[in-house]
Protein backbone atom coordinates (compact mmCIF):
# COMPACT_ATOMS: atom_id res chain seq x y z
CA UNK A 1 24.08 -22.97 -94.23
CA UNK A 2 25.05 -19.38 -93.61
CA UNK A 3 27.73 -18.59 -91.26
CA UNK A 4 26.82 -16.55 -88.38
CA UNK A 5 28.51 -13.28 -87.67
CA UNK A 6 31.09 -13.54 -84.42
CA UNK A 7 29.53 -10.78 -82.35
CA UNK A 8 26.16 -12.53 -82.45
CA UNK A 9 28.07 -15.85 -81.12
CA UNK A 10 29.94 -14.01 -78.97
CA UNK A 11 26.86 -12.01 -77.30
CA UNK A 12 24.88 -15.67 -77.15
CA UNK A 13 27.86 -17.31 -75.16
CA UNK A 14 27.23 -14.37 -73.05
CA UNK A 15 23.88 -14.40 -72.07
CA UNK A 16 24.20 -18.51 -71.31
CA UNK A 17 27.31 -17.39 -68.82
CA UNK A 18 25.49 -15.16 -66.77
CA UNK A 19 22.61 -17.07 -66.43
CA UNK A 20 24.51 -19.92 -65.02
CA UNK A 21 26.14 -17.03 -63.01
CA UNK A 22 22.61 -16.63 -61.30
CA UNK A 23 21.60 -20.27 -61.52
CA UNK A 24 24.91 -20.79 -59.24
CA UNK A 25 24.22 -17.67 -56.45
CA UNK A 26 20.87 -18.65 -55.97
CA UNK A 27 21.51 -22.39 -55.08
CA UNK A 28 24.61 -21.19 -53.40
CA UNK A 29 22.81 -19.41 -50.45
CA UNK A 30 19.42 -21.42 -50.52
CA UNK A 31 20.94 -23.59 -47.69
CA UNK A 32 22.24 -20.52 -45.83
CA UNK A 33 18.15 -19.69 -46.03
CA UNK A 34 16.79 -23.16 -44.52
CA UNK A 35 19.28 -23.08 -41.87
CA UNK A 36 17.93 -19.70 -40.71
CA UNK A 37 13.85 -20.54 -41.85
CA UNK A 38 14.59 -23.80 -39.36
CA UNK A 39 16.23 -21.58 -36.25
CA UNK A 40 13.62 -21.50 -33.09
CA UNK A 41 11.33 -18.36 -32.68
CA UNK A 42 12.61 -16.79 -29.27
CA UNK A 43 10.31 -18.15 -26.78
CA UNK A 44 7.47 -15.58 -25.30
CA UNK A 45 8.01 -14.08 -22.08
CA UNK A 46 5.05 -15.71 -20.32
CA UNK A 47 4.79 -19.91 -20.10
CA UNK A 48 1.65 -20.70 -18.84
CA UNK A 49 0.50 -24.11 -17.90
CA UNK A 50 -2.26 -23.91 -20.62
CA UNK A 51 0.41 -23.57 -23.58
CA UNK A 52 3.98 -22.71 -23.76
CA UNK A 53 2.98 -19.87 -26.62
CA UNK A 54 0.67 -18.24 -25.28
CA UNK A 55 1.62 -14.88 -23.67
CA UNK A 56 -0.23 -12.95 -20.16
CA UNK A 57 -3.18 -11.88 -22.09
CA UNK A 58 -3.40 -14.78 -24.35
CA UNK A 59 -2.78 -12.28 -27.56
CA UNK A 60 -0.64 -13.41 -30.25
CA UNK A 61 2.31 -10.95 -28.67
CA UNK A 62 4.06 -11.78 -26.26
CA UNK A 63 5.36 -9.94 -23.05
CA UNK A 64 9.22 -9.79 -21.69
CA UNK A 65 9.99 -10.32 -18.12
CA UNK A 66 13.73 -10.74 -17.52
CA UNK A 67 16.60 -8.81 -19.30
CA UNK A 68 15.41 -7.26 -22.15
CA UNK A 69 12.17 -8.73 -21.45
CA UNK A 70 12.06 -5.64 -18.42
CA UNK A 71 12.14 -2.80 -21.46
CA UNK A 72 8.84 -4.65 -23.68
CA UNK A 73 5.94 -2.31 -23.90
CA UNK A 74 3.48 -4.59 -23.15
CA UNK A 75 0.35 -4.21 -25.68
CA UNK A 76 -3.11 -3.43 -22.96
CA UNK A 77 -4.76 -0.72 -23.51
CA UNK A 78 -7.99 -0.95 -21.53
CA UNK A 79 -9.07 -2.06 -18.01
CA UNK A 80 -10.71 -5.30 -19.79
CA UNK A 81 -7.34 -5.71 -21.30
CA UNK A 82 -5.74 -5.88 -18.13
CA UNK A 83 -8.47 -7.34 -16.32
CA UNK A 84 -7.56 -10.51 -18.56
CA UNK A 85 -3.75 -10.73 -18.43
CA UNK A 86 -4.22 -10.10 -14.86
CA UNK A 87 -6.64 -13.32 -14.36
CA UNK A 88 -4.07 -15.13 -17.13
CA UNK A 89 -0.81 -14.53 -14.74
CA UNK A 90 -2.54 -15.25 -11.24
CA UNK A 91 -4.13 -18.18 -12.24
CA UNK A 92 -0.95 -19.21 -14.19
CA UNK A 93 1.41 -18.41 -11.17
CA UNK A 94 3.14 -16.25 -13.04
CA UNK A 95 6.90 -15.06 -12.17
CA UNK A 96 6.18 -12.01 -9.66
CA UNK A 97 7.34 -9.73 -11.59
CA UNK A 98 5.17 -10.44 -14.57
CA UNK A 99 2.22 -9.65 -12.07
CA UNK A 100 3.65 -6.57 -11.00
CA UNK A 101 4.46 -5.40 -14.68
CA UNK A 102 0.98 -5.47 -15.25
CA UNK A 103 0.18 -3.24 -12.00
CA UNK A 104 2.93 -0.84 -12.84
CA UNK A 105 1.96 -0.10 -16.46
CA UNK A 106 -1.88 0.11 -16.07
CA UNK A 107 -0.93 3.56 -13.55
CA UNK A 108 0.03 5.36 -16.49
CA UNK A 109 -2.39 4.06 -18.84
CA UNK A 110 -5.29 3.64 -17.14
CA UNK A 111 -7.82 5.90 -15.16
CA UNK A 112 -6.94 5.95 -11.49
CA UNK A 113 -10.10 4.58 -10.61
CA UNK A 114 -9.57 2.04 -13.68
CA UNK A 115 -6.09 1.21 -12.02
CA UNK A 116 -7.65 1.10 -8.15
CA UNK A 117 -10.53 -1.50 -9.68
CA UNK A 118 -7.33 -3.30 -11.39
CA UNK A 119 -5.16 -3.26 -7.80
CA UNK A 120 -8.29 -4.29 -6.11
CA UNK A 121 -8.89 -7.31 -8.66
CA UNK A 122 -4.97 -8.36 -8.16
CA UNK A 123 -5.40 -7.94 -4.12
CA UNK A 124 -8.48 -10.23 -4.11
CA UNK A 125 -7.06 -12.91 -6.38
CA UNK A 126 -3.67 -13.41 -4.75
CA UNK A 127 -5.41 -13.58 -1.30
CA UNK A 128 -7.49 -16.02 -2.22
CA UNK A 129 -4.57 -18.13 -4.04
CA UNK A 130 -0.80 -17.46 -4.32
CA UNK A 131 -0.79 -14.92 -0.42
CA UNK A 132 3.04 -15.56 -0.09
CA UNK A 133 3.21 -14.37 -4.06
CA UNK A 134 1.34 -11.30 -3.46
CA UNK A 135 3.84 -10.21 -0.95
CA UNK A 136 6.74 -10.70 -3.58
CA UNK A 137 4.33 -8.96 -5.90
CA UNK A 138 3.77 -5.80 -3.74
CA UNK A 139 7.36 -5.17 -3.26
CA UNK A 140 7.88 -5.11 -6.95
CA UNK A 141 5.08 -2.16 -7.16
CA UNK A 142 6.76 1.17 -8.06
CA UNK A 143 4.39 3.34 -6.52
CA UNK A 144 4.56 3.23 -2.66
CA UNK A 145 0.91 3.70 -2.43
CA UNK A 146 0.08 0.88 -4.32
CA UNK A 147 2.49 -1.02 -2.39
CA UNK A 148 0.72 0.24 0.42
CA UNK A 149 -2.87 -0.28 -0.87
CA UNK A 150 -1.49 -4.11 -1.69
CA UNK A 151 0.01 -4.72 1.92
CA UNK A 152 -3.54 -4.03 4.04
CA UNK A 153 -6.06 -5.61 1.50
CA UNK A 154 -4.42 -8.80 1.36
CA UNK A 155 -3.67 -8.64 5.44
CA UNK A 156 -7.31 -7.88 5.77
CA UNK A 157 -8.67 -10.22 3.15
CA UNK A 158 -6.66 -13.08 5.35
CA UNK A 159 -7.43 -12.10 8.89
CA UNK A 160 -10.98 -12.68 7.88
CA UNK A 161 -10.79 -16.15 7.41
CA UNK A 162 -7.66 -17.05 9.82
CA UNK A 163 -6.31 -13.98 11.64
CA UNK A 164 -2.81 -16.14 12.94
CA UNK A 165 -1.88 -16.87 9.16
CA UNK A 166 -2.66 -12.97 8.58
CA UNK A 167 -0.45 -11.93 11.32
CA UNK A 168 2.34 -14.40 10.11
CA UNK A 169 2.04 -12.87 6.45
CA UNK A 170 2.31 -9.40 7.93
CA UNK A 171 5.59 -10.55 9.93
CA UNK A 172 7.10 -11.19 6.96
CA UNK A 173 6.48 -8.21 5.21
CA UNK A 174 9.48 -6.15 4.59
CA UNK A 175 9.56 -1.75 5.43
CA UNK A 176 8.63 -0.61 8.56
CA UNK A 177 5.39 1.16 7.40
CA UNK A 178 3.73 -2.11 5.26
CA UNK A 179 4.34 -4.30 7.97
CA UNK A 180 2.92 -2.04 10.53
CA UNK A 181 -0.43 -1.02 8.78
CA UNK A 182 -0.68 -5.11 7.77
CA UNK A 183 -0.34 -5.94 11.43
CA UNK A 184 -3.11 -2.76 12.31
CA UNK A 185 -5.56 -4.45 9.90
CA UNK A 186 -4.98 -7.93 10.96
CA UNK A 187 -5.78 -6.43 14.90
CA UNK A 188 -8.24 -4.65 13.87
CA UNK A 189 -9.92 -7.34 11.42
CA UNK A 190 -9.27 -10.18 14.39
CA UNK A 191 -10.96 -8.11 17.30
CA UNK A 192 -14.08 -8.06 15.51
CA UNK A 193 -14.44 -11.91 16.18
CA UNK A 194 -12.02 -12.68 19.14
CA UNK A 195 -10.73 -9.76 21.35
CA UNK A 196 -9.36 -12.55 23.90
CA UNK A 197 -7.27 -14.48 21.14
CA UNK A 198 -5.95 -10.86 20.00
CA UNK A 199 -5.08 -10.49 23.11
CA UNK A 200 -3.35 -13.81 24.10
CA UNK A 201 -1.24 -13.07 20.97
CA UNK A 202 -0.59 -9.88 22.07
CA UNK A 203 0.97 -10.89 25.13
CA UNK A 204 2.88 -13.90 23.70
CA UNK A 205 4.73 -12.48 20.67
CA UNK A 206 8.32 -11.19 20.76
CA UNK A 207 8.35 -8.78 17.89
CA UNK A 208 7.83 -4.97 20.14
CA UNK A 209 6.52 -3.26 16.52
CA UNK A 210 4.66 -6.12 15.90
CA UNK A 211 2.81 -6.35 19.24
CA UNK A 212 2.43 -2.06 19.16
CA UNK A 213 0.29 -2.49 15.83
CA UNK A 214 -1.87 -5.68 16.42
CA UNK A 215 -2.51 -3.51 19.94
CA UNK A 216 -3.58 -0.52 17.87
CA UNK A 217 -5.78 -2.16 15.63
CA UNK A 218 -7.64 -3.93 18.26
CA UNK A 219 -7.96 -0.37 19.81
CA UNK A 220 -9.55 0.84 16.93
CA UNK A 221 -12.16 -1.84 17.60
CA UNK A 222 -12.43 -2.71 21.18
CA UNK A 223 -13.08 1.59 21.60
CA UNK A 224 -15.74 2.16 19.29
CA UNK A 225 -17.57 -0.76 21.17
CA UNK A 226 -16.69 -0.57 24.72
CA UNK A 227 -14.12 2.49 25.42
CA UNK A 228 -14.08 1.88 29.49
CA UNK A 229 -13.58 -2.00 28.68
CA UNK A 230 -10.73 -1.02 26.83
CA UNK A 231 -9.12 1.56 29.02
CA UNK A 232 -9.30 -1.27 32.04
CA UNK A 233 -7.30 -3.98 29.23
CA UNK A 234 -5.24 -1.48 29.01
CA UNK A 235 -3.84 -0.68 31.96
CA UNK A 236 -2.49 -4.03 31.89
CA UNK A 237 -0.05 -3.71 29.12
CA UNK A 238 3.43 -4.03 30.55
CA UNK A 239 5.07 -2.11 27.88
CA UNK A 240 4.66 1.42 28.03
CA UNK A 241 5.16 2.09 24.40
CA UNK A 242 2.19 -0.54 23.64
CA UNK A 243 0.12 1.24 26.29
CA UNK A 244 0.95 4.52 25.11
CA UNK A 245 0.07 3.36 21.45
CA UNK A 246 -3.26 1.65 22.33
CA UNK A 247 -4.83 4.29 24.16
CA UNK A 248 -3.79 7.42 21.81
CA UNK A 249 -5.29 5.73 18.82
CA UNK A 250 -8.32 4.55 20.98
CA UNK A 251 -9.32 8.54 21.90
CA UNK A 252 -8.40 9.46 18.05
CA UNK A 253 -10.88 6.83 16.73
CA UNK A 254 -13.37 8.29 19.59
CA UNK A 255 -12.76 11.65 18.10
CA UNK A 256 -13.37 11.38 14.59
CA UNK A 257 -16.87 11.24 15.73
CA UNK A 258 -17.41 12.31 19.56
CA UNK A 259 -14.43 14.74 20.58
CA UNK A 260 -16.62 15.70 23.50
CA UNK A 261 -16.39 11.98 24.68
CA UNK A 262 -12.92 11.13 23.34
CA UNK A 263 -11.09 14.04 25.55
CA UNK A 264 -13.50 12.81 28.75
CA UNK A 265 -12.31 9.49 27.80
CA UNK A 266 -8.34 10.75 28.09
CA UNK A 267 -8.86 12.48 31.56
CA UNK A 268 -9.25 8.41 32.42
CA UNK A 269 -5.77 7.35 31.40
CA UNK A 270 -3.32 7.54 34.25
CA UNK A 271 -0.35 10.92 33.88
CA UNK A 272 1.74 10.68 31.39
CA UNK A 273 2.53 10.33 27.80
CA UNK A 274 -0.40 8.69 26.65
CA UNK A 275 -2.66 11.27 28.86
CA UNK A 276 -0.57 14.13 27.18
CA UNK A 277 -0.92 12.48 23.29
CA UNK A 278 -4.78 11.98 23.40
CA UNK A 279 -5.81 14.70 25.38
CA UNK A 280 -4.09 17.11 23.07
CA UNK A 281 -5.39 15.04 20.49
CA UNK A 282 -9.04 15.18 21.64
CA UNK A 283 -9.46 18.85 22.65
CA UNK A 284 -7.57 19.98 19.64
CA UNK A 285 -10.28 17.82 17.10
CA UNK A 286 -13.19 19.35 19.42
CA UNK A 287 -11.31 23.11 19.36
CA UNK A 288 -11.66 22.69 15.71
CA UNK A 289 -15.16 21.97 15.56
CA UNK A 290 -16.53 24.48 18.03
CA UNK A 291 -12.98 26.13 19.97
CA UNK A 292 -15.59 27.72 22.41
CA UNK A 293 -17.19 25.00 24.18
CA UNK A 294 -13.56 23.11 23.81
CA UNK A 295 -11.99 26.28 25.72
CA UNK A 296 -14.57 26.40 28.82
CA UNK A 297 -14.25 22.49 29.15
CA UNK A 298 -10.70 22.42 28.98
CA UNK A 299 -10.59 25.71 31.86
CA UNK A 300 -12.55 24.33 34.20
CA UNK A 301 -10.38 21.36 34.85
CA UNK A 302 -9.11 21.03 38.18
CA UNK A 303 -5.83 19.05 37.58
CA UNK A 304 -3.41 21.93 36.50
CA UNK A 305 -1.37 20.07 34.27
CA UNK A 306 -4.41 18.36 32.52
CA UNK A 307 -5.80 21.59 31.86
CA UNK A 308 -2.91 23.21 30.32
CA UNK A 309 -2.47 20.15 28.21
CA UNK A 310 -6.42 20.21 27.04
CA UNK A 311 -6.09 24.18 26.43
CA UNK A 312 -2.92 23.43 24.02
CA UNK A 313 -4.26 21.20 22.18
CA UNK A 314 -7.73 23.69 21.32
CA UNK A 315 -5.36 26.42 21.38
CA UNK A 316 -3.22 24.83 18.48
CA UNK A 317 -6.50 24.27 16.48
CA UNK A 318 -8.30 27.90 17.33
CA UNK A 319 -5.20 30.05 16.29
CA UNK A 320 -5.22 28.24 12.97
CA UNK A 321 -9.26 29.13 12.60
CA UNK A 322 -9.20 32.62 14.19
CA UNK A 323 -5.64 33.78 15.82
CA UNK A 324 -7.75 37.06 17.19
CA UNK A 325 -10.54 35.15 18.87
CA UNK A 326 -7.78 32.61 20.07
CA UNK A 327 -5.43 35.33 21.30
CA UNK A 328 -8.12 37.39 23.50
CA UNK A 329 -9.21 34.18 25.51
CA UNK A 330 -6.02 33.18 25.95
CA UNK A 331 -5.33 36.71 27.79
CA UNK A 332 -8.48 36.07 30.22
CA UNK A 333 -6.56 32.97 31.87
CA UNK A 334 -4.61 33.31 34.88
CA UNK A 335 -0.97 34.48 34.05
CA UNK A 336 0.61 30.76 35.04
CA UNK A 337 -1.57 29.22 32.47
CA UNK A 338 -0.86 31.57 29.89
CA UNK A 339 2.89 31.20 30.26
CA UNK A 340 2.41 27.05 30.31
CA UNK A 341 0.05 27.41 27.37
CA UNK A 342 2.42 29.84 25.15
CA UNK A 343 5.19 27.96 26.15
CA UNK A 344 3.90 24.49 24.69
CA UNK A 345 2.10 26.14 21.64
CA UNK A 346 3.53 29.45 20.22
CA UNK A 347 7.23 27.41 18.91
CA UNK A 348 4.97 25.39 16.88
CA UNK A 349 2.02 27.82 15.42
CA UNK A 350 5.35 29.92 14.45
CA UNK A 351 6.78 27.35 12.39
């Protein structure tokens, strides 16, 4: 048999080494490989009862909440889209936050009437089930109107059905203005069904702010219905501020429609602040829709500090409209007026 030469022996040897090179490397890191192929998948942001991987909008993505989870970009699109992960987390009882993710991303993505429809779907839905969650919802919202929006539907949603549980949701509330415009609605909402009970828990909670604001949204009721009932009720407020507060927003809810009425209404109210507030108020709405007939109503009043408070407040609205035809009645009125009148109004129309 014929000898082979050495190089070819030598190059054979070779090949057979390196392949059992390989052969070794490959089984060396295959259990590297299973360890990591058996490691858990991170677990998606949203557990709902329904299934533990199954995300807000029930897509195969999932959406972060805490920590890292805060910077996801969660993957809606549409108002449908939302409309659905929305539903998903309410119904769910998802973590606040998740809820108010949801809000604050659909502003930038979606139409603002799109995102109104969506705040209006989320206001409805925690009403109706998780109320104590909406108001850890609301003061997650990142836009204050939203936040705002949030505060009075779901006040108004429960004083509908049980105006006590309303007003003890709107105590809660934290800022100054949600909790006041919750109470406002809640009075307002109440008064439509129960002026006495409004009332009655007018008189018997502690809270001043509280008490000013359910009083001011029962005005806004009690005056389009029965303005003299109201100015009697009135007068037997102990607390000046409440009185002050329930008859000024009484004459502006009169005004919006009737200016005529609502400044005839504020000649009623005893001196004072409240007097000065809405009979300003009044004559300055009417001066704005005909200054004219506001002017001759406010001159001919007999009580001289009434009528210099009426002719400010059409004075304020005329020179804004026409300064000219405001300035050359202004001249016609006796010189004391003039100087009472220019002394309340010309600081502020040079501002």
């Amino acid at each position: 048999m014929a000898r082979l030469p050495a190089f070819k022996i030598l190059s054979a040897f070779a090949v057979v080494l390196l392949a059992a090179a390989a052969l070794f490397l490959r089984k060396s890191h295959e259990p590297e490989q299973a360890v990591q192929s058996q490691k858990p998948k991170p677990a998606p942001s949203f557990h709902s009862k329904a299934g533990a991987n199954d995300d807000v909008g029930g897509s195969s993505q999932s959406s972060v909440v805490s920590g890292d989870a805060e910077k996801e970009v969660l993957p809606y699109q549409t108002l449908e889209e939302f409309n659905k992960a929305l539903a998903r987390a309410i119904n769910d009882r998802a973590a606040p936050q998740v809820i108010a993710k949801l809000l604050n991303t659909s502003r930038s993505r979606l139409k603002p009437a799109e995102h109104s429809q969506l705040l209006g779907s989320a206001i409805d839905q925690l009403a109706a089930s998780d109320p104590a969650g909406g108001a850890q919802v609301l003061r997650q919202l990142t836009d204050l109107h939203d936040q705002q929006v949030m505060a009075v539907g779901i006040a108004g949603r429960l004083a509908a059905t049980d105006p006590k549980a309303a007003a003890a949701w709107a105590d809660g509330l934290g800022g100054h203005d949600m909790s006041r415009n919750a109470h406002e609605v809640v009075g307002r909402e109440w008064a439509r069904t129960d002026r006495q009970a409004v009332a009655e828990w007018i008189n018997s909670t502690a809270n001043p702010l509280h008490k000013a604001s359910i009083a001011q949204g029962l005005a806004q009721t009690w005056a389009a219905e029965d303005m003299d009932g109201l100015i009697q009720w009135a007068a037997s407020i102990p607390d000046s501020y409440v009185q002050t507060g329930v008859l000024v927003k009484a004459v502006k809810v009169l005004a919006a429609t009737d200016p005529e009425a609502a400044a005839e209404s504020a000649l009623k109210f005893p001196a004072g602040m409240a007097r000065r507030q809405a009979l300003t108020f009044a004559s300055g709405q009417w001066g704005r829709e005909a200054p004219e007939a506001a002017a001759r109503w406010s001159q001919q009043l007999t009580d001289p500090t009434a009528r210099v408070e009426a002719i400010s407040g059409v004075m304020r609205s005329w020179l804004n409209s026409n300064p000219r035809a405001a300035g050359a009645w202004l001249t016609q009125l006796p010189l004391s007026d003039q100087k009472a009148v220019n002394a309340i109004v010309q600081p502020k129309a040079e501002k």
